[in-house]
Each structure stands twice: as structure tokens, then as C-alpha cells.
N, C-alpha and C. Protein backbone atom coordinates (compact mmCIF):
# COMPACT_ATOMS: atom_id res chain seq x y z
N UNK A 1 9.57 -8.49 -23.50
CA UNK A 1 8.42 -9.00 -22.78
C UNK A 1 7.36 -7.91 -22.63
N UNK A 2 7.82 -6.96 -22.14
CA UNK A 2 6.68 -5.41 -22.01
C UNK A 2 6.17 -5.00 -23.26
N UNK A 3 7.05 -4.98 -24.23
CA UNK A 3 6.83 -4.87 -25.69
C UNK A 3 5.67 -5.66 -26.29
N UNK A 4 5.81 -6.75 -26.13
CA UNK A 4 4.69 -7.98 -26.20
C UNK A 4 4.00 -7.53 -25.70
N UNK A 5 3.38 -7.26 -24.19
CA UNK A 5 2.31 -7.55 -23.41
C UNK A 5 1.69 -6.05 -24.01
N UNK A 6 2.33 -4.85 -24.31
CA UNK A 6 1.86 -3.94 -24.61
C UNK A 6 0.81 -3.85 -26.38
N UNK A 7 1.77 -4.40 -26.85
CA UNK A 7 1.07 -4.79 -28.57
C UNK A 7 -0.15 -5.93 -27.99
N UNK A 8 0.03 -6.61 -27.02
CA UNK A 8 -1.31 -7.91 -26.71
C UNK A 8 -2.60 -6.70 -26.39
N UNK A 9 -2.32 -5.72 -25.18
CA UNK A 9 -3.24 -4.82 -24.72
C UNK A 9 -3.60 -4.23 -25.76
N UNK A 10 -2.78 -3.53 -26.32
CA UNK A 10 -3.06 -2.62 -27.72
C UNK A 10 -3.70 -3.25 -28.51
N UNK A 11 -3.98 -4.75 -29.23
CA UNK A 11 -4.52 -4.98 -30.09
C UNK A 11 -5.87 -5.71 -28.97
N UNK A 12 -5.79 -6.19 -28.26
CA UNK A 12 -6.96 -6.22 -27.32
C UNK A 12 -8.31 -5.37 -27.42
N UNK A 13 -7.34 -3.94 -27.21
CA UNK A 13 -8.07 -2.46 -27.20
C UNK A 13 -9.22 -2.35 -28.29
N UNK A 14 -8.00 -2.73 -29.32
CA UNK A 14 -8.41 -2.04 -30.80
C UNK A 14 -9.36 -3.52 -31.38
N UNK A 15 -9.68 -4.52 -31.27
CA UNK A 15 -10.22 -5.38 -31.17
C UNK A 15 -11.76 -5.34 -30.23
N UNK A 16 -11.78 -5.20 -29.31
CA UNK A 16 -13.05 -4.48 -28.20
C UNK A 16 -13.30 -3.45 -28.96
N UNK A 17 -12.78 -2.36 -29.30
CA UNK A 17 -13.40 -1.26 -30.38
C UNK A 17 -14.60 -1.64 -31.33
N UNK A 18 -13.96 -2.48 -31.84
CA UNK A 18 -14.52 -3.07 -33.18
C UNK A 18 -15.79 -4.22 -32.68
N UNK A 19 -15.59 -4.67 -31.73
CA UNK A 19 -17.12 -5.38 -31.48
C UNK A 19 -17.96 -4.63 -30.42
N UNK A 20 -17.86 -3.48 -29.97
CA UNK A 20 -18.39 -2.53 -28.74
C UNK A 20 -18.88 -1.66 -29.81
N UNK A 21 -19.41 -0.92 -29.45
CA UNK A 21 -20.16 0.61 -29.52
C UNK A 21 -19.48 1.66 -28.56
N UNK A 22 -19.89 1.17 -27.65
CA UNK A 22 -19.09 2.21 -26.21
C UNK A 22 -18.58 1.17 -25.16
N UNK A 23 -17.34 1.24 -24.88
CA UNK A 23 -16.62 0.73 -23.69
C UNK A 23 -16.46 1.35 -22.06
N UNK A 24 -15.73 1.23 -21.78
CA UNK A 24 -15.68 2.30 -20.46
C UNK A 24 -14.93 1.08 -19.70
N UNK A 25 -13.49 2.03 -20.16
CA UNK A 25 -12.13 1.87 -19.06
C UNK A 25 -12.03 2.64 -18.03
N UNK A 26 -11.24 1.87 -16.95
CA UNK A 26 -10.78 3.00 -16.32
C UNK A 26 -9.48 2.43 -15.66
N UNK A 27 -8.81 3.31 -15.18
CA UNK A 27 -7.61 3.05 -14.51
C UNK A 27 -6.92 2.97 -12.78
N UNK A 28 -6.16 2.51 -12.83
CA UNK A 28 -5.97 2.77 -11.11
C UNK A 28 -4.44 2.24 -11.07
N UNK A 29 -3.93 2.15 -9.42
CA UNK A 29 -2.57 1.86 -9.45
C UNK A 29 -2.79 1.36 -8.00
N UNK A 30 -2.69 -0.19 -7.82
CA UNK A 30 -2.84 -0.49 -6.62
C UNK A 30 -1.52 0.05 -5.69
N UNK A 31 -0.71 0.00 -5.95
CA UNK A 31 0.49 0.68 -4.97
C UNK A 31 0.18 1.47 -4.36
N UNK A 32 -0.59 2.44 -5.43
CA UNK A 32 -1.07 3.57 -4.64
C UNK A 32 -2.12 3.63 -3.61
N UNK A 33 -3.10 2.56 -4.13
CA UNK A 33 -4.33 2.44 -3.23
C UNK A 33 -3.77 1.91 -1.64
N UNK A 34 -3.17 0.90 -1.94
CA UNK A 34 -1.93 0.06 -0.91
C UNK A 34 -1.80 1.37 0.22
N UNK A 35 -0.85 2.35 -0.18
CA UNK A 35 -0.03 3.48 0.38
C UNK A 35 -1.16 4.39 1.25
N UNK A 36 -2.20 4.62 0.53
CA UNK A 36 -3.28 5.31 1.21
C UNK A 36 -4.35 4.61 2.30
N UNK A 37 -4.43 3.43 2.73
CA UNK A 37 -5.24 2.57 3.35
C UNK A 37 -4.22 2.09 4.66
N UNK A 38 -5.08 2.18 5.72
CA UNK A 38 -4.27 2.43 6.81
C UNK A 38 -3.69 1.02 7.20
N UNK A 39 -3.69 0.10 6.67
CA UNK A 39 -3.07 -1.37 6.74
C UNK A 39 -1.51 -0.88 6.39
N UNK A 40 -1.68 0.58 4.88
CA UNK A 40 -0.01 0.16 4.80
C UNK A 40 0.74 0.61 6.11
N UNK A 41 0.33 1.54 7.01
CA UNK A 41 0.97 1.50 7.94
C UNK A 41 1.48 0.35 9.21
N UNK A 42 0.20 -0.40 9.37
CA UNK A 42 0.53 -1.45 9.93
C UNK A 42 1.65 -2.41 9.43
N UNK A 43 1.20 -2.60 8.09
CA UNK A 43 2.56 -3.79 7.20
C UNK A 43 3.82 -3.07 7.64
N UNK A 44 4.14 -1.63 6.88
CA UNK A 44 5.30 -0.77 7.70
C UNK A 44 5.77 -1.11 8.89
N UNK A 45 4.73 -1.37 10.05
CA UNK A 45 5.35 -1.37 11.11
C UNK A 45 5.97 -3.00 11.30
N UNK A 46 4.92 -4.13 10.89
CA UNK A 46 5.41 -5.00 11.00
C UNK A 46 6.78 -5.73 10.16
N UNK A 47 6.84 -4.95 9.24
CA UNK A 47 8.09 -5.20 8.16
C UNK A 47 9.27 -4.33 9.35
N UNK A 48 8.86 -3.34 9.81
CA UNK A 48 10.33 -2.69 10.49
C UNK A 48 10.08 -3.47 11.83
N UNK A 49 9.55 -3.70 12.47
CA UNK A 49 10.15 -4.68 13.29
C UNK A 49 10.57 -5.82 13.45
N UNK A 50 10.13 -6.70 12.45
CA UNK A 50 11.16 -7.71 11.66
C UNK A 50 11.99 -7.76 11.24
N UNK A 51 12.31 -6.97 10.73
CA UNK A 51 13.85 -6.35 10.11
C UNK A 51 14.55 -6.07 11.36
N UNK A 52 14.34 -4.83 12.76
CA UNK A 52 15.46 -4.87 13.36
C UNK A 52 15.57 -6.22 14.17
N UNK A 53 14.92 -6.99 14.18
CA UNK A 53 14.86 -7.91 14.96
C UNK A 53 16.29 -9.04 13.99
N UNK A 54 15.61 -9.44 12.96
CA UNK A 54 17.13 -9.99 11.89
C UNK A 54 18.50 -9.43 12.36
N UNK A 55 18.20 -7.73 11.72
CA UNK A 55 19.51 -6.97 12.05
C UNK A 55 20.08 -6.90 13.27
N UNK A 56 19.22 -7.17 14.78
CA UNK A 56 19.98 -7.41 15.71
C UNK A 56 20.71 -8.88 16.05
N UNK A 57 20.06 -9.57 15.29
CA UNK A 57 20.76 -11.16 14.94
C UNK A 57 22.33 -11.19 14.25
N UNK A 58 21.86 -10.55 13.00
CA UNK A 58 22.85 -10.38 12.42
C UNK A 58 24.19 -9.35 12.93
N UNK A 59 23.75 -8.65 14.06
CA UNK A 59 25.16 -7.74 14.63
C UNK A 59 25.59 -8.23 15.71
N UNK A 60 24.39 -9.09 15.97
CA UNK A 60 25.51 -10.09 17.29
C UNK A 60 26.16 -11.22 16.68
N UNK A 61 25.89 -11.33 15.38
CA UNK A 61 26.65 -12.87 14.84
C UNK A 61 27.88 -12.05 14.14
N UNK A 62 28.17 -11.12 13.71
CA UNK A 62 28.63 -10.45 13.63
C UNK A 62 30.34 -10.03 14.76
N UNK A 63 29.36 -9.21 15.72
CA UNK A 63 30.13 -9.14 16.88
C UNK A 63 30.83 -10.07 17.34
N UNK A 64 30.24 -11.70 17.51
CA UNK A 64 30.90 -12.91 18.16
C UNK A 64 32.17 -12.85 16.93
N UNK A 65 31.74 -13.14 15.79
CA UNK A 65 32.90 -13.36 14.62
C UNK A 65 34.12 -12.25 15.11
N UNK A 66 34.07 -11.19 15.08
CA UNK A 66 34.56 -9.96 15.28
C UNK A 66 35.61 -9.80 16.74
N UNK A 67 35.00 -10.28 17.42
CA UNK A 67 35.65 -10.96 19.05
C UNK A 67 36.71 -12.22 18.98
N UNK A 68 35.90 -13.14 18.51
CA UNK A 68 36.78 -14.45 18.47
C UNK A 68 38.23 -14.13 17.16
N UNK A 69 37.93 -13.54 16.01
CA UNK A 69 38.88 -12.66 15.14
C UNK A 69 40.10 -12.04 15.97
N UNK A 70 39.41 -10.98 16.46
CA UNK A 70 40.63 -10.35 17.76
C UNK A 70 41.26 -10.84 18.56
N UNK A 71 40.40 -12.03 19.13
CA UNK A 71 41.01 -13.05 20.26
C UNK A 71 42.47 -13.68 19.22
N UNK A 72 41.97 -14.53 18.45
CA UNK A 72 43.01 -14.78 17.95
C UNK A 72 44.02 -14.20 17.14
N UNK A 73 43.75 -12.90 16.24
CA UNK A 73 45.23 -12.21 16.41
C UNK A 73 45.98 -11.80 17.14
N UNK A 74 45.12 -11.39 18.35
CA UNK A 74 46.03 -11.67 20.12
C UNK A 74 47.03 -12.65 20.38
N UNK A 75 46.44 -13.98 19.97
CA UNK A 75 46.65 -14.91 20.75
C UNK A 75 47.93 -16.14 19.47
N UNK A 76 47.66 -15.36 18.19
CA UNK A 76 48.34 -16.76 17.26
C UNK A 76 49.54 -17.32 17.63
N UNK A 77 50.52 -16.39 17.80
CA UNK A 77 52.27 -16.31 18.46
C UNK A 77 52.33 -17.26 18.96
N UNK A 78 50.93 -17.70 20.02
CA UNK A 78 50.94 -18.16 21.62
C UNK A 78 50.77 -19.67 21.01
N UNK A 79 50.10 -19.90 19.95
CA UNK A 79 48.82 -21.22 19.67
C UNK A 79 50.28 -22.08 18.81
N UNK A 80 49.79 -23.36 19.19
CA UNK A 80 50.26 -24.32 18.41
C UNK A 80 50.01 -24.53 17.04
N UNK A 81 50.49 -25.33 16.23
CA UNK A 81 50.04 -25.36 14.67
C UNK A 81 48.31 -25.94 14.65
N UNK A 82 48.18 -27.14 15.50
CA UNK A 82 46.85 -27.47 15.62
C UNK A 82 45.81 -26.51 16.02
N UNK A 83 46.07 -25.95 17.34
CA UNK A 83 45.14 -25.30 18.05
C UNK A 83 44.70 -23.78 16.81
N UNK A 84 45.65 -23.62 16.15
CA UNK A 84 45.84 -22.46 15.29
C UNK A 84 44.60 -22.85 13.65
N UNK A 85 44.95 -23.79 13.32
CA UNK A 85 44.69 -24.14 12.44
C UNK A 85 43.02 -24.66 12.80
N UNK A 86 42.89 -24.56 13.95
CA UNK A 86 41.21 -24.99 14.42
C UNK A 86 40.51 -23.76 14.42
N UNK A 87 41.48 -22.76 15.38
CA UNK A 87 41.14 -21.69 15.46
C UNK A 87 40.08 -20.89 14.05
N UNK A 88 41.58 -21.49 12.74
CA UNK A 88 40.86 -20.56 11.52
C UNK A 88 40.01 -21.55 10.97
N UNK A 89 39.40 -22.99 11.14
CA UNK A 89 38.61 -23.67 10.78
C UNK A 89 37.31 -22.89 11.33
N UNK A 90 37.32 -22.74 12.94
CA UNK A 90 36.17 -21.79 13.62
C UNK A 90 35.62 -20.54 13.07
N UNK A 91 36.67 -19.60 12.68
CA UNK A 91 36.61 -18.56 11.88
C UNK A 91 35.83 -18.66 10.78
N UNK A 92 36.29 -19.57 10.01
CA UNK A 92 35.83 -19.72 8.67
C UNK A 92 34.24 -20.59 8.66
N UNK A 93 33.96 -21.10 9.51
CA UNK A 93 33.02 -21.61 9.96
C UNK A 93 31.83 -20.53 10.05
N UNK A 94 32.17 -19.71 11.25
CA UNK A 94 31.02 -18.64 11.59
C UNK A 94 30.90 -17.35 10.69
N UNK A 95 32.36 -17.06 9.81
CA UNK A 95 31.80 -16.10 8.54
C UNK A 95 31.67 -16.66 7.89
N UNK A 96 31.36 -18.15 7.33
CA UNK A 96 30.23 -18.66 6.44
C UNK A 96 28.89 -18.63 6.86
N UNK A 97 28.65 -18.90 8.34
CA UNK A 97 27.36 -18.97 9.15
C UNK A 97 26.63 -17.66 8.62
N UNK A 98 27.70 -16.61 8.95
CA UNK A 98 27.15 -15.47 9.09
C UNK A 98 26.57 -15.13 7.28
N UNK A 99 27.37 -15.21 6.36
CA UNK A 99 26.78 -15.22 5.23
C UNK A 99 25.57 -15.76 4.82
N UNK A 100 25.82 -17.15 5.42
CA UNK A 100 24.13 -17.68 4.93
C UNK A 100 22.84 -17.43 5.80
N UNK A 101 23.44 -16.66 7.15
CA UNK A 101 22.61 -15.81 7.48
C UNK A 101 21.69 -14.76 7.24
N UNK A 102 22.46 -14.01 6.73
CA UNK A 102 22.51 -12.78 5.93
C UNK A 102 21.45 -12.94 4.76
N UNK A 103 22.03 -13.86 3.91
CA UNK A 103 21.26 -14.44 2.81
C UNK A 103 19.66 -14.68 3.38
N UNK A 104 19.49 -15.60 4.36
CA UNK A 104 18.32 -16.29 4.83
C UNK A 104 17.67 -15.16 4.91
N UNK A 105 18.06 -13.73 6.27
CA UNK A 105 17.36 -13.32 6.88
C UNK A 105 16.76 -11.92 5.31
N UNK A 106 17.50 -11.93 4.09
CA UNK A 106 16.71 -11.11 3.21
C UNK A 106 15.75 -11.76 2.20
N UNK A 107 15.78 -13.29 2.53
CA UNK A 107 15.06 -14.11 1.96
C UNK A 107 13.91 -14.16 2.50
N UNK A 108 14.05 -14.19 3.89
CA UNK A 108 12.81 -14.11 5.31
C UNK A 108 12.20 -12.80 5.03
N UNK A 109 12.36 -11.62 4.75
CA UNK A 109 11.95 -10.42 4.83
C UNK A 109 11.43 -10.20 3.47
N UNK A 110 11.65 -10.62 2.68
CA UNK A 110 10.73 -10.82 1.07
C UNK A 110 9.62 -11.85 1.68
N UNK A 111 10.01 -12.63 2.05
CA UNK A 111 8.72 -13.64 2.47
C UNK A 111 7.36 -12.72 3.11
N UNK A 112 7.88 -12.49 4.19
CA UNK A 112 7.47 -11.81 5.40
C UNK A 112 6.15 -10.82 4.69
N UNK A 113 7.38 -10.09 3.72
CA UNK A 113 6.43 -8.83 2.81
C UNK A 113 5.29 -9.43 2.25
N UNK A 114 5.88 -9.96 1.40
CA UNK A 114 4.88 -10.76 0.48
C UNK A 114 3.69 -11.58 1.50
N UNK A 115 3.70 -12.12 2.81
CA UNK A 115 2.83 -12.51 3.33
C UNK A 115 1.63 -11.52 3.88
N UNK A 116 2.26 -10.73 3.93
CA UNK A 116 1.68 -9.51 4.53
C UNK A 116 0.88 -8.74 3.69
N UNK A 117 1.54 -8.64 2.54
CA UNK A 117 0.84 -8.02 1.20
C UNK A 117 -0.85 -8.48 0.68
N UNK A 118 -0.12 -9.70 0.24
CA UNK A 118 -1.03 -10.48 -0.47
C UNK A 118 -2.56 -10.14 -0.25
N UNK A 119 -3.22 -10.27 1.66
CA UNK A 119 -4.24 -10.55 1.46
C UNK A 119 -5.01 -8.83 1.57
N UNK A 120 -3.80 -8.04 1.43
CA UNK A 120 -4.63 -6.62 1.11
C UNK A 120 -4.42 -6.37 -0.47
N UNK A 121 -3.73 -6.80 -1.22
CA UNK A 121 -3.81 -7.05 -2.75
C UNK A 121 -5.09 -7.59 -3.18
N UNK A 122 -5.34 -9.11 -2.55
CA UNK A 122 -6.85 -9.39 -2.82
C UNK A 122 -7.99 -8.69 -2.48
N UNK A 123 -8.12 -8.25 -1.47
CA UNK A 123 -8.89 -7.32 -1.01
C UNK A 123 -9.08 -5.67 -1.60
N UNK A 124 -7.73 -5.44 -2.32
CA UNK A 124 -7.97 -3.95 -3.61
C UNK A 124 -8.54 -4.84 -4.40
N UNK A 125 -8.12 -6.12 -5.10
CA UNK A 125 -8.68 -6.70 -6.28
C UNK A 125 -9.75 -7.07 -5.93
N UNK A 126 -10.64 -7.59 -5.07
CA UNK A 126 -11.86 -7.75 -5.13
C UNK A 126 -12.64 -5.93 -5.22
N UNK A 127 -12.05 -5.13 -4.41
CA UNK A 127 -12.88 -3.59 -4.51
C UNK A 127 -12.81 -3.29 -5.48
N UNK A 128 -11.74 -3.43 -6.67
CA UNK A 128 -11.79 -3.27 -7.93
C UNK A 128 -13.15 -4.09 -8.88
N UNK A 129 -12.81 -5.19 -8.41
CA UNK A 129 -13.86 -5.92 -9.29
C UNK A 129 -15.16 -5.59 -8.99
N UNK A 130 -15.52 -5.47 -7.52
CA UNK A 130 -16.45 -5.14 -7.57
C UNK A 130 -17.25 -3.53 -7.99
N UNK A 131 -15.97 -2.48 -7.83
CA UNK A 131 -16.28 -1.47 -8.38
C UNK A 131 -16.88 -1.24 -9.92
N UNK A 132 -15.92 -2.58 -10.80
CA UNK A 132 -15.60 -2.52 -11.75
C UNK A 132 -17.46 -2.70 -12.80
N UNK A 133 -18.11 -3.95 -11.46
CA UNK A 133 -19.28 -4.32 -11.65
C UNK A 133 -20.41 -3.43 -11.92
N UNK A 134 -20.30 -2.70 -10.80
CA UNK A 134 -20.83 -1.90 -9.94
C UNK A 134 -21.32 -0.47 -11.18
N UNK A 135 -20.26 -0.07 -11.54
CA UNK A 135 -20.00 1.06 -11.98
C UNK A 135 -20.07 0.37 -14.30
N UNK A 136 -20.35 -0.88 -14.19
CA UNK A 136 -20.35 -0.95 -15.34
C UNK A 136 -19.03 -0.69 -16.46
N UNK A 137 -17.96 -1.03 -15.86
CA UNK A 137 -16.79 -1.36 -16.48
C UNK A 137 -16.41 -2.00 -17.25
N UNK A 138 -15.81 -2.19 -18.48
CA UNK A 138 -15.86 -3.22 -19.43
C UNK A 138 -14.01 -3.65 -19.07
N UNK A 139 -13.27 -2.53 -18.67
CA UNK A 139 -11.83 -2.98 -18.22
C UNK A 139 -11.26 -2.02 -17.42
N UNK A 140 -10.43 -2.76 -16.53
CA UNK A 140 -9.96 -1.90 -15.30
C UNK A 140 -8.32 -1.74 -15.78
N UNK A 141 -7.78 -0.99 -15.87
CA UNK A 141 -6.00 -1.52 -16.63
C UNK A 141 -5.36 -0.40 -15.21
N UNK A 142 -3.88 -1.10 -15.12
CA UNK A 142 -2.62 -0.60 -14.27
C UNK A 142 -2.36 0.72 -14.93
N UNK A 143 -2.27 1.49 -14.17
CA UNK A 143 -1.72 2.86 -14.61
C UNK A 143 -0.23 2.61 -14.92
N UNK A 144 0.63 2.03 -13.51
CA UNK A 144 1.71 1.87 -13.63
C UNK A 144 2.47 0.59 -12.77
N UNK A 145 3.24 0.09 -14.03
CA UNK A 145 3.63 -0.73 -13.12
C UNK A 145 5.31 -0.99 -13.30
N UNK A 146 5.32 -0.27 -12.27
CA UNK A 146 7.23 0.44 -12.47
C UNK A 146 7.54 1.11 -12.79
N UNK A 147 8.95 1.10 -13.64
CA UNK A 147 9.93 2.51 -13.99
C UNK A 147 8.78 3.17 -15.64
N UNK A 148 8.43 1.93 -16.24
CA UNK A 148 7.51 2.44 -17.64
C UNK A 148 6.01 2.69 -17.33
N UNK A 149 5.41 3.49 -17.27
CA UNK A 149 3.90 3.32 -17.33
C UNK A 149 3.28 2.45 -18.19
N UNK A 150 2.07 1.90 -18.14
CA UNK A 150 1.54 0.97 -18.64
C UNK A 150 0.47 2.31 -19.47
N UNK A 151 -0.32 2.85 -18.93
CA UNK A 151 -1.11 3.93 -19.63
C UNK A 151 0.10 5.61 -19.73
N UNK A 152 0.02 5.89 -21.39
CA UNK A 152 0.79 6.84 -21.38
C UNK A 152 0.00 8.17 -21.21
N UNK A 153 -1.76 8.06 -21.17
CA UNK A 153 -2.24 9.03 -21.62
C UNK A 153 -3.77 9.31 -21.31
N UNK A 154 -4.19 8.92 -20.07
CA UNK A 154 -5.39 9.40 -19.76
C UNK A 154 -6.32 9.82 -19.27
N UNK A 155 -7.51 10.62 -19.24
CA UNK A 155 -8.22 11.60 -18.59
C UNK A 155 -8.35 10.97 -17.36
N UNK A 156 -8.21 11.88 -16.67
CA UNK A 156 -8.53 11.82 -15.04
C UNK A 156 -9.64 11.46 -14.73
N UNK A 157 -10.76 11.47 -15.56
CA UNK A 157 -12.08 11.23 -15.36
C UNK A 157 -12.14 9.37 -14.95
N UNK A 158 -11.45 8.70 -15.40
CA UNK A 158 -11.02 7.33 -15.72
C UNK A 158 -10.37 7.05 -14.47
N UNK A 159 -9.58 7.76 -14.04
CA UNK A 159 -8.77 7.30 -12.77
C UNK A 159 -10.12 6.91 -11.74
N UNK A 160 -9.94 5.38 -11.30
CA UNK A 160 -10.82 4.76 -10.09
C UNK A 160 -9.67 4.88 -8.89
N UNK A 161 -8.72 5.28 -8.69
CA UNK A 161 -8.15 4.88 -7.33
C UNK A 161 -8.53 5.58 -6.53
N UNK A 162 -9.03 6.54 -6.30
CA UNK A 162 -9.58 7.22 -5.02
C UNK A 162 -11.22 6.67 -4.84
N UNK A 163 -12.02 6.52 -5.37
CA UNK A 163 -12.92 5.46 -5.46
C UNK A 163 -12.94 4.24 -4.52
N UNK A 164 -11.59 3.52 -4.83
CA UNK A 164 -11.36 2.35 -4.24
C UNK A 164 -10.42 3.06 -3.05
N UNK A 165 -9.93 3.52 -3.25
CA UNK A 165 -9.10 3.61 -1.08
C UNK A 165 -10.36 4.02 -0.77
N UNK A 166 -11.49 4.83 -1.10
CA UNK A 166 -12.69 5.46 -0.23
C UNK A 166 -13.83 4.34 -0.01
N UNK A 167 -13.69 2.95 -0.66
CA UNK A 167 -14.32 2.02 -0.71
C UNK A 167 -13.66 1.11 -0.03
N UNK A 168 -12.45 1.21 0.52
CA UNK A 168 -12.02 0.35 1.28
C UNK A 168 -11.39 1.14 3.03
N UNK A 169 -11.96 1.81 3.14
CA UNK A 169 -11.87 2.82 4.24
C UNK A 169 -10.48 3.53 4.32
N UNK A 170 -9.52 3.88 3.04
CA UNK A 170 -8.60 4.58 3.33
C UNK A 170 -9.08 6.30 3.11
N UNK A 171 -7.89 7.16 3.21
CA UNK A 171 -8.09 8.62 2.67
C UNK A 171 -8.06 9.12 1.75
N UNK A 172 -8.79 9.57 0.59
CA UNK A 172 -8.42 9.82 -1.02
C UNK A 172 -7.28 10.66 -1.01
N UNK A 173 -6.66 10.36 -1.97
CA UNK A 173 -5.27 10.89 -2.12
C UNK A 173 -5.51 12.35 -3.41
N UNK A 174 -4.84 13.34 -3.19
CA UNK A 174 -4.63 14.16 -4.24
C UNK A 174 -3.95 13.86 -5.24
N UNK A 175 -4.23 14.19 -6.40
CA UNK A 175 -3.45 13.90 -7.81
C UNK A 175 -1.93 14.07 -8.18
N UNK A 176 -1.33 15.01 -7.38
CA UNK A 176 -0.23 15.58 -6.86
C UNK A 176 0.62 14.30 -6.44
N UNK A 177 -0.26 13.78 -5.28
CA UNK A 177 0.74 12.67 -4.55
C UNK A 177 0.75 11.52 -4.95
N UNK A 178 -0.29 10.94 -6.20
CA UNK A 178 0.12 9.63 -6.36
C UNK A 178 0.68 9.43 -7.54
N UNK A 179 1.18 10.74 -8.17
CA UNK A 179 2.11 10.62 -8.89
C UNK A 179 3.72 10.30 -8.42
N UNK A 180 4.05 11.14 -7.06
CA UNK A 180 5.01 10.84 -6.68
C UNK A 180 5.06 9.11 -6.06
């Protein structure tokens, strides 16, 4: 799939060559812009307090399982075949609960992110575009997107991301750090 999308860009490139004279790319890495603009701290905060809030859900559903467990290896000797056999119906009941708990509450916290994200994603992508206008851009491309870079190779002069966090009221970042 990357393979593809990379030969699509590449012949894209080399295609715009051939009907341009002069182009003018440049590059950026919204993650990075993201990281430097003081919203990501806010999302941070609101993602970690959502989270312990789950995780304290999840250690008291937890705990109850964990209690009623003990109760009844205390107690099996004592219990009838019925009362016994309800017992591990209950059991089996609330560590299923608790699983699809579990499940839900990392399903809820991708949500959560992603809600949170989004409308500062649009908001780099509009500063982009409009930078892009602005500044007479013919293409804006991802520096990186993940473990492979998307650009293997180019002048710093091209890099727009400090541009755009300084256009969207964050702190320009040094070259140093948005590599890491």
C-alpha cells in the first residue's frame, strides 16, 4: 500500500515537473505542529483524566470480582450444590462484565482522542492551506507519517512547520526536537 502511494507521489512529482517551470514544495509534520501548540496540552490533560476516571471503574469492578472470588473460596465447603453453582454463574458473569468493560472503556478512549483531535487537525489543515496560498505553494507533502518517512530528503529551507505552530499561536520548535 505505501509502495503504491509512494510510486503515485513520485510519478505525480515527476509529472508536475514536466508541465511547471518552477514548483515550490514544502513540507511539514502535523504531529509535530499538534505537540507544539498549547491545545496539545489541554487534549493531554483531558485524555489523562478520562483515562483515570475508566481506570478507577475498572479497579473497582475489578476489586468487587476479586472480593466476591475470596468470599467464595471461603465459603464453597459451606454452600450447597445450587447455591455453589450460582455462586460460579455470578463469577462468571462479572469477569465477563469486567472484560467487556475493559474492551468498551479502550474503545471510549480512542473515541475520546479522536474527538478531541480532529478539530485541531482541521484547524493545522486550514493554517496549512492557507499558508500554502499565502506563500504561493504548488504542494504541501507529510514529512512523516510513522515508522517510514514519507520525504527521505529535504532542505530545511522547505520545512513550513514552524511557520504554522507560529501562525497558529504555538512556540517554534528547534530542529533538534521535532525530529525526536
Amino acid at each position: 500500500m505505501k509502495i503504491k502511494f509512494f510510486a503515485f507521489a513520485f510519478g505525480l512529482l515527476l509529472w508536475a515537473g514536466h508541465t511547471k517551470a518552477q514548483m515550490k514544495i514544502g513540507y511539514t509534520n502535523p504531529d509535530v505542529i499538534l505537540a507544539a501548540l498549547p491545545e496539545a496540552k489541554t487534549i493531554e490533560a483531558e485524555l489523562k483524566t478520562y483515562g483515570t476516571q475508566l481506570e478507577n471503574e475498572l479497579q473497582n469492578k475489578r476489586k468487587e470480582l476479586q472480593t466476591k472470588f475470596e468470599n467464595y473460596q471461603k465459603n464453597v465447603n459451606d454452600m450447597t450444590p445450587a447455591i455453589r453453582e450460582s455462586r460460579e454463574k455470578e463469577l462468571q458473569t462479572l469477569n465477563q462484565a469486567l472484560q467487556e468493560f475493559q474492551e468498551k472503556a479502550q474503545n471510549d478512549m480512542q473515541v475520546k482522542q479522536a474527538q478531541l483531535l480532529q478539530p485541531v487537525y482541521e484547524k493545522i489543515q486550514k493554517a496549512i492551506d492557507d499558508l500554502a496560498k499565502a506563500e504561493n505553494y504548488d504542494y504541501i507533502i507529510v514529512a512523516d507519517a510513522g515508522q517510514m518517512p514519507i520525504i527521505l530528503y529535504a532542505k530545511e529551507e522547505y520545512d513550513i512547520t514552524n511557520k504554522i505552530i507560529t501562525k497558529l499561536g504555538g512556540t517554534p520548535i528547534k530542529k533538534e526536537e521535532a525530529k525526536k
